[in-house]
PDB file of N, CA and C in Angstrom:
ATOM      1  N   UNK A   1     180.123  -0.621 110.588  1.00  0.00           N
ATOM      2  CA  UNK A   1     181.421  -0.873 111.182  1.00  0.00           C
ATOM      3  C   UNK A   1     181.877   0.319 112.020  1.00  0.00           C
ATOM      4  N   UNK A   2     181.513   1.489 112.053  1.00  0.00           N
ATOM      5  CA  UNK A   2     181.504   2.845 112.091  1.00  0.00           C
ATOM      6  C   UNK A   2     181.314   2.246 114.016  1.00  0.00           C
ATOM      7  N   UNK A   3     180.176   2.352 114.218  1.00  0.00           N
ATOM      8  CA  UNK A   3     179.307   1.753 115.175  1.00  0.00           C
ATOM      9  C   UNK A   3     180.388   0.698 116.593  1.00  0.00           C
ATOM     10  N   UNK A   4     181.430  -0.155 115.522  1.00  0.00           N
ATOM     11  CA  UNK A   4     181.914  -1.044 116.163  1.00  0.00           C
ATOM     12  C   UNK A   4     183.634  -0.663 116.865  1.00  0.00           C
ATOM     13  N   UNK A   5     184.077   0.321 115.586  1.00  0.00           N
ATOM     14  CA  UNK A   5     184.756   1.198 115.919  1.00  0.00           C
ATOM     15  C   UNK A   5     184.986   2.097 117.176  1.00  0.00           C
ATOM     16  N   UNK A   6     183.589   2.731 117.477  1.00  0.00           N
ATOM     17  CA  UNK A   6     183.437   3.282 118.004  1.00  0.00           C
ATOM     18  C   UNK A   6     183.165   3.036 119.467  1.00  0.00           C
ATOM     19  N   UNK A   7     182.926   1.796 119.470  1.00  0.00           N
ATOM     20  CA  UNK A   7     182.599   1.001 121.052  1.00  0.00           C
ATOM     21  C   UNK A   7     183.711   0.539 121.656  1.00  0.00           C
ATOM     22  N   UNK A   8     184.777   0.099 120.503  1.00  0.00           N
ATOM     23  CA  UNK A   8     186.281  -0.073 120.656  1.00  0.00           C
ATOM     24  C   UNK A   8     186.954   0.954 121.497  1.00  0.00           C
ATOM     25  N   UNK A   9     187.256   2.392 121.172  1.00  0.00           N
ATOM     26  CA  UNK A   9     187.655   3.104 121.053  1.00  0.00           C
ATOM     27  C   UNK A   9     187.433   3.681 122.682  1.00  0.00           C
ATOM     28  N   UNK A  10     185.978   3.483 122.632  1.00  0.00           N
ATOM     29  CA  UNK A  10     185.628   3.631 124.365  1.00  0.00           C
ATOM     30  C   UNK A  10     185.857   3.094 125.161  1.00  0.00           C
ATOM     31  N   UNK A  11     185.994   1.314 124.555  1.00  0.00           N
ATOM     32  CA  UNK A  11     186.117   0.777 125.753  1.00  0.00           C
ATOM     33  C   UNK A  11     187.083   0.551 126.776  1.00  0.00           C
ATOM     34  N   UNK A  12     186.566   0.212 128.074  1.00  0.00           N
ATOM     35  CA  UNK A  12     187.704   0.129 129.176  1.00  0.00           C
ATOM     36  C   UNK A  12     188.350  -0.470 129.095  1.00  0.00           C
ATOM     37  N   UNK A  13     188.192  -2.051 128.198  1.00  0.00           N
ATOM     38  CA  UNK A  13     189.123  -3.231 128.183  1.00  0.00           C
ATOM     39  C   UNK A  13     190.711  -3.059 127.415  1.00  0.00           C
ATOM     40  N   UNK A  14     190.939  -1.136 126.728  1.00  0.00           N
ATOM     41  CA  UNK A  14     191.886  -1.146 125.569  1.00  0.00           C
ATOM     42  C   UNK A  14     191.361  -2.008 124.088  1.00  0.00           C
ATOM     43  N   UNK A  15     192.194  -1.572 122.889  1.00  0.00           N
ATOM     44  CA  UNK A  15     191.812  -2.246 121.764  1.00  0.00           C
ATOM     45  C   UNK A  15     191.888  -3.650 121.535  1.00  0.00           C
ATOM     46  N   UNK A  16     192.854  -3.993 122.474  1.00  0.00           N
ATOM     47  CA  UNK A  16     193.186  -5.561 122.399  1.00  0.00           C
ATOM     48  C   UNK A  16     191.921  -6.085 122.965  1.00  0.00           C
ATOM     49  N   UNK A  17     191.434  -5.664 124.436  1.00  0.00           N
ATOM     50  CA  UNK A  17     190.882  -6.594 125.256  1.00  0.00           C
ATOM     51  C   UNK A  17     189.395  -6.810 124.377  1.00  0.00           C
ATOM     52  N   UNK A  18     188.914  -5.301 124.085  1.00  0.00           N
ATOM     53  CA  UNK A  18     188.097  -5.117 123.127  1.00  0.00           C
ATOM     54  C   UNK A  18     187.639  -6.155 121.594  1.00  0.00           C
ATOM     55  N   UNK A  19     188.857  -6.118 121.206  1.00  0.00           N
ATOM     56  CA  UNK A  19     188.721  -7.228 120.024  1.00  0.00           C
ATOM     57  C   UNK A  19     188.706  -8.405 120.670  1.00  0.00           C
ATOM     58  N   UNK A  20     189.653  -9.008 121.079  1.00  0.00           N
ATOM     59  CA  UNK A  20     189.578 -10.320 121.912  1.00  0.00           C
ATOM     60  C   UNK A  20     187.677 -10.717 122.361  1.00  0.00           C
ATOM     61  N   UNK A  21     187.177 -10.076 123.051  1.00  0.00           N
ATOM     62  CA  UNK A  21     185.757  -9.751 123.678  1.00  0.00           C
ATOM     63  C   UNK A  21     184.690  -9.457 121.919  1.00  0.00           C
ATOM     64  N   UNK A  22     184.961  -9.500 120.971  1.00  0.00           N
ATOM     65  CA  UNK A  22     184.271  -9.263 120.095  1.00  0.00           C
ATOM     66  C   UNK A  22     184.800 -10.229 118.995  1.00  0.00           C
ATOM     67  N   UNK A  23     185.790 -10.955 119.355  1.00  0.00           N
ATOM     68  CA  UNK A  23     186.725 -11.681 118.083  1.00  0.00           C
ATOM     69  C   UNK A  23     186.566 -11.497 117.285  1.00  0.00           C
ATOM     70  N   UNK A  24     187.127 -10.025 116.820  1.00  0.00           N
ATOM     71  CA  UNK A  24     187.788  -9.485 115.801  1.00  0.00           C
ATOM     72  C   UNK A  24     189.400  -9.216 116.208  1.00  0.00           C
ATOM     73  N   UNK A  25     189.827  -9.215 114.849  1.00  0.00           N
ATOM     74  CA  UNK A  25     192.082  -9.442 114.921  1.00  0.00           C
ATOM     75  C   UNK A  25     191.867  -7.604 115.016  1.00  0.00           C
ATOM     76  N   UNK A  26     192.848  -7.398 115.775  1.00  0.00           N
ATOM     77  CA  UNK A  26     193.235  -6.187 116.091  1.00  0.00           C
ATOM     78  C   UNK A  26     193.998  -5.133 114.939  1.00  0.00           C
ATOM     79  N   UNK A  27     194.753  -5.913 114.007  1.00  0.00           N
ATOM     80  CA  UNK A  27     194.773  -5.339 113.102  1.00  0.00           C
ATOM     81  C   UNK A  27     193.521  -4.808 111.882  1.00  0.00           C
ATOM     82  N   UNK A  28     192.795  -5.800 111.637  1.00  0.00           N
ATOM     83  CA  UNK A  28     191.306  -6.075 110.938  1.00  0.00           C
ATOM     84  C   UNK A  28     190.851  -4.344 112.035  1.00  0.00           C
ATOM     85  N   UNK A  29     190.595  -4.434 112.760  1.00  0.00           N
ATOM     86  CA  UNK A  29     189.978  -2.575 113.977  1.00  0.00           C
ATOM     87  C   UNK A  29     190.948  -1.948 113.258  1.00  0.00           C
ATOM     88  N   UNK A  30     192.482  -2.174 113.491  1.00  0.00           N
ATOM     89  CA  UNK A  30     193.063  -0.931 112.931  1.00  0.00           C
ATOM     90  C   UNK A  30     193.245  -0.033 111.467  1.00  0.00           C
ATOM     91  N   UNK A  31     193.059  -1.596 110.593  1.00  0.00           N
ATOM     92  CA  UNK A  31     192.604  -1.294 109.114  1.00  0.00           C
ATOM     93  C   UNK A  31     191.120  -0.261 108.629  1.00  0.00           C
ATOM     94  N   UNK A  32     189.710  -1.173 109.680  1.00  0.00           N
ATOM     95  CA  UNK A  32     188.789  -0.571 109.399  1.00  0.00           C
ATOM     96  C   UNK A  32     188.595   1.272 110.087  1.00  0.00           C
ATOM     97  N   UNK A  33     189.531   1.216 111.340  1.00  0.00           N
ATOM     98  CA  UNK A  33     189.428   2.773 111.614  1.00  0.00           C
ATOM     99  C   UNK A  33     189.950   3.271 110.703  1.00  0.00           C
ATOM    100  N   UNK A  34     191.256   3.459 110.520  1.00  0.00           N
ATOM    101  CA  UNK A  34     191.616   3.446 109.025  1.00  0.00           C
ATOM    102  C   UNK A  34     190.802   4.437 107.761  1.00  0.00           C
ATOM    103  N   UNK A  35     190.372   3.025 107.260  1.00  0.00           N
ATOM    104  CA  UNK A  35     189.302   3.307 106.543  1.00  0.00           C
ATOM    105  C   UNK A  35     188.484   4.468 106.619  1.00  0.00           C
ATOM    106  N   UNK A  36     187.728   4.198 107.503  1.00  0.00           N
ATOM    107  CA  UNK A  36     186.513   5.361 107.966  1.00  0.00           C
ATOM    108  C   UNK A  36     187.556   6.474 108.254  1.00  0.00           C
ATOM    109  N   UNK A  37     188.321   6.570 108.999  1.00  0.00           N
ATOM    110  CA  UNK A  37     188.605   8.404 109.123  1.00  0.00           C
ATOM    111  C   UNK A  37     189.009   8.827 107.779  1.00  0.00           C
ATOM    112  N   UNK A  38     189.762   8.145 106.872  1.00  0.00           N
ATOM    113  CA  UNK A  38     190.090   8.690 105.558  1.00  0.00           C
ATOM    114  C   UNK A  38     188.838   9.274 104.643  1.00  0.00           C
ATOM    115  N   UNK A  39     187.721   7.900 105.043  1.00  0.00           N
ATOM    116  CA  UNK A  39     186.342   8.312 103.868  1.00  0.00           C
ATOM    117  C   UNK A  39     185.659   9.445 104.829  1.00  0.00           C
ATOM    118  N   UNK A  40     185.507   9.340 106.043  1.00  0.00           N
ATOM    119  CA  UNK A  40     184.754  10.680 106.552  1.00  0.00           C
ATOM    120  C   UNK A  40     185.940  11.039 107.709  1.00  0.00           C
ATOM    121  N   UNK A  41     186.628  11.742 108.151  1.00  0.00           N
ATOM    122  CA  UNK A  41     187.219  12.632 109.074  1.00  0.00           C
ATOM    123  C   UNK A  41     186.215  13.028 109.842  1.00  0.00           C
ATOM    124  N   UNK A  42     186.704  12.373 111.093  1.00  0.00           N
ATOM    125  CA  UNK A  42     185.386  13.060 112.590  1.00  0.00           C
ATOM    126  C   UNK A  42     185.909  13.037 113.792  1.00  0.00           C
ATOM    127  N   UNK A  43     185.527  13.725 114.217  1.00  0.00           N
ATOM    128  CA  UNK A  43     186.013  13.622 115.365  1.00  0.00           C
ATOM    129  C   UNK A  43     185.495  12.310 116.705  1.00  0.00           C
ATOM    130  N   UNK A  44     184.535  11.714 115.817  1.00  0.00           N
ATOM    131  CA  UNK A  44     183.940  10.291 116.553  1.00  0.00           C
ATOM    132  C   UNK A  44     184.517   9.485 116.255  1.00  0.00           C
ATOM    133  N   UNK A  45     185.360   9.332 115.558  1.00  0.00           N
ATOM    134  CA  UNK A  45     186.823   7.975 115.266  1.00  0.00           C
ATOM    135  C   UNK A  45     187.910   8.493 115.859  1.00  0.00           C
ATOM    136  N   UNK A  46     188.051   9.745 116.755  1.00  0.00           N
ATOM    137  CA  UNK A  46     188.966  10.015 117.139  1.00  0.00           C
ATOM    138  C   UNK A  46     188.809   9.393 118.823  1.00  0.00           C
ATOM    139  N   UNK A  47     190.204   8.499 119.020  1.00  0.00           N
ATOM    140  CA  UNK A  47     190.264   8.077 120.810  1.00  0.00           C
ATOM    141  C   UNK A  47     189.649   8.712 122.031  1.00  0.00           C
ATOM    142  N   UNK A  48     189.118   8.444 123.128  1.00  0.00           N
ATOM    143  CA  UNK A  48     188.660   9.483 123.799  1.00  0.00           C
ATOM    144  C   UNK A  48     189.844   8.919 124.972  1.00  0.00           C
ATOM    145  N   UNK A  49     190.182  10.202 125.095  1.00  0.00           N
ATOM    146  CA  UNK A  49     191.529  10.273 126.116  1.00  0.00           C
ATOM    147  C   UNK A  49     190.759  10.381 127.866  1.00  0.00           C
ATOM    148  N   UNK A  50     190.081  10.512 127.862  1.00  0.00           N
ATOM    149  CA  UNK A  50     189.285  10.633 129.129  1.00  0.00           C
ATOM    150  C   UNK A  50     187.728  10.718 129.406  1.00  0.00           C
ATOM    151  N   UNK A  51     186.990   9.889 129.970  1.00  0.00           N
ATOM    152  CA  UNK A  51     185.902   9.681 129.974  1.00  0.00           C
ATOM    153  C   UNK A  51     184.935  10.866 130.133  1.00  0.00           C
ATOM    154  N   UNK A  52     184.030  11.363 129.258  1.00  0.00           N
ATOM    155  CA  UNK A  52     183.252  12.201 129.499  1.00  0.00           C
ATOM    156  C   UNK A  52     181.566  12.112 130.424  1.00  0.00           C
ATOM    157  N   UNK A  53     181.873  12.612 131.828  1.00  0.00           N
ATOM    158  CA  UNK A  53     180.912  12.934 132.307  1.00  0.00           C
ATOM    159  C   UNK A  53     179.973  14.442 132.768  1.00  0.00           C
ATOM    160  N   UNK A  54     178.852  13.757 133.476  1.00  0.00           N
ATOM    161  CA  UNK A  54     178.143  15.533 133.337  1.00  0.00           C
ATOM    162  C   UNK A  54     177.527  15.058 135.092  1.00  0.00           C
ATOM    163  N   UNK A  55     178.433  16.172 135.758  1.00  0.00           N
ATOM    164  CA  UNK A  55     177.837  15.928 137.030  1.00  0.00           C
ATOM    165  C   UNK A  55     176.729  16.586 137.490  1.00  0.00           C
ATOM    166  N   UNK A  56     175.976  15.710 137.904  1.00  0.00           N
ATOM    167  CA  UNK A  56     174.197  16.265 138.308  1.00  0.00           C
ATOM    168  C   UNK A  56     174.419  16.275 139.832  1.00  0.00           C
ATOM    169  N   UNK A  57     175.418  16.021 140.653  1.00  0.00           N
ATOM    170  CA  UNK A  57     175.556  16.187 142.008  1.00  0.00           C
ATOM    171  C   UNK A  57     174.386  17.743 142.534  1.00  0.00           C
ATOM    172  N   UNK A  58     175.056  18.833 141.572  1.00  0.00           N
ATOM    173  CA  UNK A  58     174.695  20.206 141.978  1.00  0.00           C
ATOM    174  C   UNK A  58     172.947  19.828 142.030  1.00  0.00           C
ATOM    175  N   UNK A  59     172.920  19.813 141.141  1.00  0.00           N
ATOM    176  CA  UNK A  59     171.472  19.635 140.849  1.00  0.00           C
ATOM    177  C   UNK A  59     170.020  18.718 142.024  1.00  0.00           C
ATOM    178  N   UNK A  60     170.737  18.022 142.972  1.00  0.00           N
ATOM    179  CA  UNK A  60     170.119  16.774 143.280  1.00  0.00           C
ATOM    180  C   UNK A  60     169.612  17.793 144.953  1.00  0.00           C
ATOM    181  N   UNK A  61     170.042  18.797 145.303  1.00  0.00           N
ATOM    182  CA  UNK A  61     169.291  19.270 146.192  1.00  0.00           C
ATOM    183  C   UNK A  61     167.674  19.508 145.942  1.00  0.00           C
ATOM    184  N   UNK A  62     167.433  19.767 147.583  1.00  0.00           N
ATOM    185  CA  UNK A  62     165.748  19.852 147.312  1.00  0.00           C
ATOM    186  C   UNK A  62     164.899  20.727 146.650  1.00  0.00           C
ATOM    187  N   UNK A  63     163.984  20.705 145.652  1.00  0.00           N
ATOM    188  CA  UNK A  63     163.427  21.270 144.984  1.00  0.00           C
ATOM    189  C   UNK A  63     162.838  22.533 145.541  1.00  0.00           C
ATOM    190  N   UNK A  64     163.031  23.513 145.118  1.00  0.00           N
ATOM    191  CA  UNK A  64     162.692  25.027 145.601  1.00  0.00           C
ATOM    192  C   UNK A  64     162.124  25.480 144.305  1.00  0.00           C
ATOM    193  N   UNK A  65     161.638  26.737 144.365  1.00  0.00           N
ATOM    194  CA  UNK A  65     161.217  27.560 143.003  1.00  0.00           C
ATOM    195  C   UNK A  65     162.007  27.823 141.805  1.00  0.00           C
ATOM    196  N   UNK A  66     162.073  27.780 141.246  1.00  0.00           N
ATOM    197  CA  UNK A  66     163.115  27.515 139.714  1.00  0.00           C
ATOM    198  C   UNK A  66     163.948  26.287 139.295  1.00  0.00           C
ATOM    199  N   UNK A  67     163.579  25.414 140.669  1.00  0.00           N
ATOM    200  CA  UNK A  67     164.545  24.268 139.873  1.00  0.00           C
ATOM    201  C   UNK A  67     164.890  23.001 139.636  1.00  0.00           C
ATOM    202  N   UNK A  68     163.864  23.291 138.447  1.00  0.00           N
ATOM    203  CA  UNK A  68     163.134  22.105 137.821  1.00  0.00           C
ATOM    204  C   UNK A  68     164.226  21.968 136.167  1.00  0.00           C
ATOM    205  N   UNK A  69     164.597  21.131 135.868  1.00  0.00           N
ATOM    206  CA  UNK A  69     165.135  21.109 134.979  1.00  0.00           C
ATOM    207  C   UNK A  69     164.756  19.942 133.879  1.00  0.00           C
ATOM    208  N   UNK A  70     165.579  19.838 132.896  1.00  0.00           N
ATOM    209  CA  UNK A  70     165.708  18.755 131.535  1.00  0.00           C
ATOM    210  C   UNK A  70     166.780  18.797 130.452  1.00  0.00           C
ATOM    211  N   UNK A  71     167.116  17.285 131.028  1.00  0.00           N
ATOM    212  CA  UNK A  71     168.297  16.804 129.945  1.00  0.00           C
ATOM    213  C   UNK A  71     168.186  15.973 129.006  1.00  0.00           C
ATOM    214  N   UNK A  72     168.542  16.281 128.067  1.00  0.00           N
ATOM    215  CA  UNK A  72     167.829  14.757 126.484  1.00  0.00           C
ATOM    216  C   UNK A  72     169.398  14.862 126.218  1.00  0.00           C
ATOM    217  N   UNK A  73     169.735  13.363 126.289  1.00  0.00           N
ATOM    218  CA  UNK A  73     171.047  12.784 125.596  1.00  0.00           C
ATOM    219  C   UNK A  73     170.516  12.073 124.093  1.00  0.00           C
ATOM    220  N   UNK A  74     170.760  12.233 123.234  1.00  0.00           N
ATOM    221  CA  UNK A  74     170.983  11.529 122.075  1.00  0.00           C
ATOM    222  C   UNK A  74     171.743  11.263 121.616  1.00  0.00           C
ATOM    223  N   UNK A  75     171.760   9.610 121.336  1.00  0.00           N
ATOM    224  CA  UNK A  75     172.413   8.657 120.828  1.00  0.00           C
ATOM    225  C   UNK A  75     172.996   8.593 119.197  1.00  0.00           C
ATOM    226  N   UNK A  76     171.420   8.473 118.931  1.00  0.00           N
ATOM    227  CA  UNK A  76     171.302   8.317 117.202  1.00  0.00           C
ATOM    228  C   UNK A  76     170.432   7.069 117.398  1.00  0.00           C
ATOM    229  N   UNK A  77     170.243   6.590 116.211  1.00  0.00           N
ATOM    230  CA  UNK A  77     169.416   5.501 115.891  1.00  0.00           C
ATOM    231  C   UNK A  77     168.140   5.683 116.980  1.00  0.00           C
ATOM    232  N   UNK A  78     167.465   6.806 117.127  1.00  0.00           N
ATOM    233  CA  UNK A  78     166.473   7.187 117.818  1.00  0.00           C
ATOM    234  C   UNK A  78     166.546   6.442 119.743  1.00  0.00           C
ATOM    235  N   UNK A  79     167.882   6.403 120.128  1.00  0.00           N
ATOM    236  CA  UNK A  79     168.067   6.322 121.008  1.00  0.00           C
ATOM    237  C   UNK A  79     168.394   7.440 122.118  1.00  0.00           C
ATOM    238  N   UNK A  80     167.487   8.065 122.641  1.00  0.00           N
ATOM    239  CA  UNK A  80     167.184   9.100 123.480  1.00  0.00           C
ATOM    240  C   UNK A  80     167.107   8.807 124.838  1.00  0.00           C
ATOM    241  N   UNK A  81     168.201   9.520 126.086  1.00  0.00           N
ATOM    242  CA  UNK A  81     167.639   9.204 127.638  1.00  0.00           C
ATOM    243  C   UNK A  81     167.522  10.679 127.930  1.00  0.00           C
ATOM    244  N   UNK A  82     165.949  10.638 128.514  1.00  0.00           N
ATOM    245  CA  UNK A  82     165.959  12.230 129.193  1.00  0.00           C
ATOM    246  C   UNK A  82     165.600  12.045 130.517  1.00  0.00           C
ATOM    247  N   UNK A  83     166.287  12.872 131.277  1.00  0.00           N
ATOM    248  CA  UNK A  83     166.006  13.585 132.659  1.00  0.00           C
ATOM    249  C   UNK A  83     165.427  15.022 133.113  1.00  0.00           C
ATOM    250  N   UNK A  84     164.049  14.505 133.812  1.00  0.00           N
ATOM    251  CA  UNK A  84     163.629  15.409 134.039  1.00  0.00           C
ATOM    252  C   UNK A  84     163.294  15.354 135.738  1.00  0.00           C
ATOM    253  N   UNK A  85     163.265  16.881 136.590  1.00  0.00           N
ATOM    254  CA  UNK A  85     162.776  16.675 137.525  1.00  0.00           C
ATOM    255  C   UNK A  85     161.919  18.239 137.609  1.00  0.00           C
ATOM    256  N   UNK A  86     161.298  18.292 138.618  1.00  0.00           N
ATOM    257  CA  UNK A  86     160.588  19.848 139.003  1.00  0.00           C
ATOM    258  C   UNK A  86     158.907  19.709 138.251  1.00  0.00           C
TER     259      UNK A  86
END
């Protein structure tokens, strides 16, 4: 539920549009967040007030000597995206 919480919380649609789109009652999300922050406190049940990105703009010039790089995002559940170039 942790999982479902958490897709809520991100999503663009708000909590309503979110449940509506998953038909679950909006109270039923607010009970189960609830829940979970009391049994574990994290900062991953906490709202994200603004979307977190990582700009690779800098990066996308033409390859010269040193700069070659690598990024591994992990997910969890062995869900890994890496970027590599150079």
């Amino acid at each position: 539920m942790a999982a479902v919480i958490e897709r809520g919380e991100r999503s663009p649609l708000g909590i309503s549009g979110f449940c509506r789109a998953e038909g679950l009652g909006t109270a039923s999300f607010y009970k189960w967040r609830q829940r979970l922050a009391a049994a574990a406190p994290s900062e991953a049940l906490a709202p994200v007030k603004e979307p977190r990105f990582l700009d690779l703009d800098p990066l996308a010039g033409p390859i010269s000597n040193g700069s070659a790089w690598d990024i591994e995002l992990k997910r969890g559940a062995g869900v890994v995206l890496r970027l590599r170039r150079g």
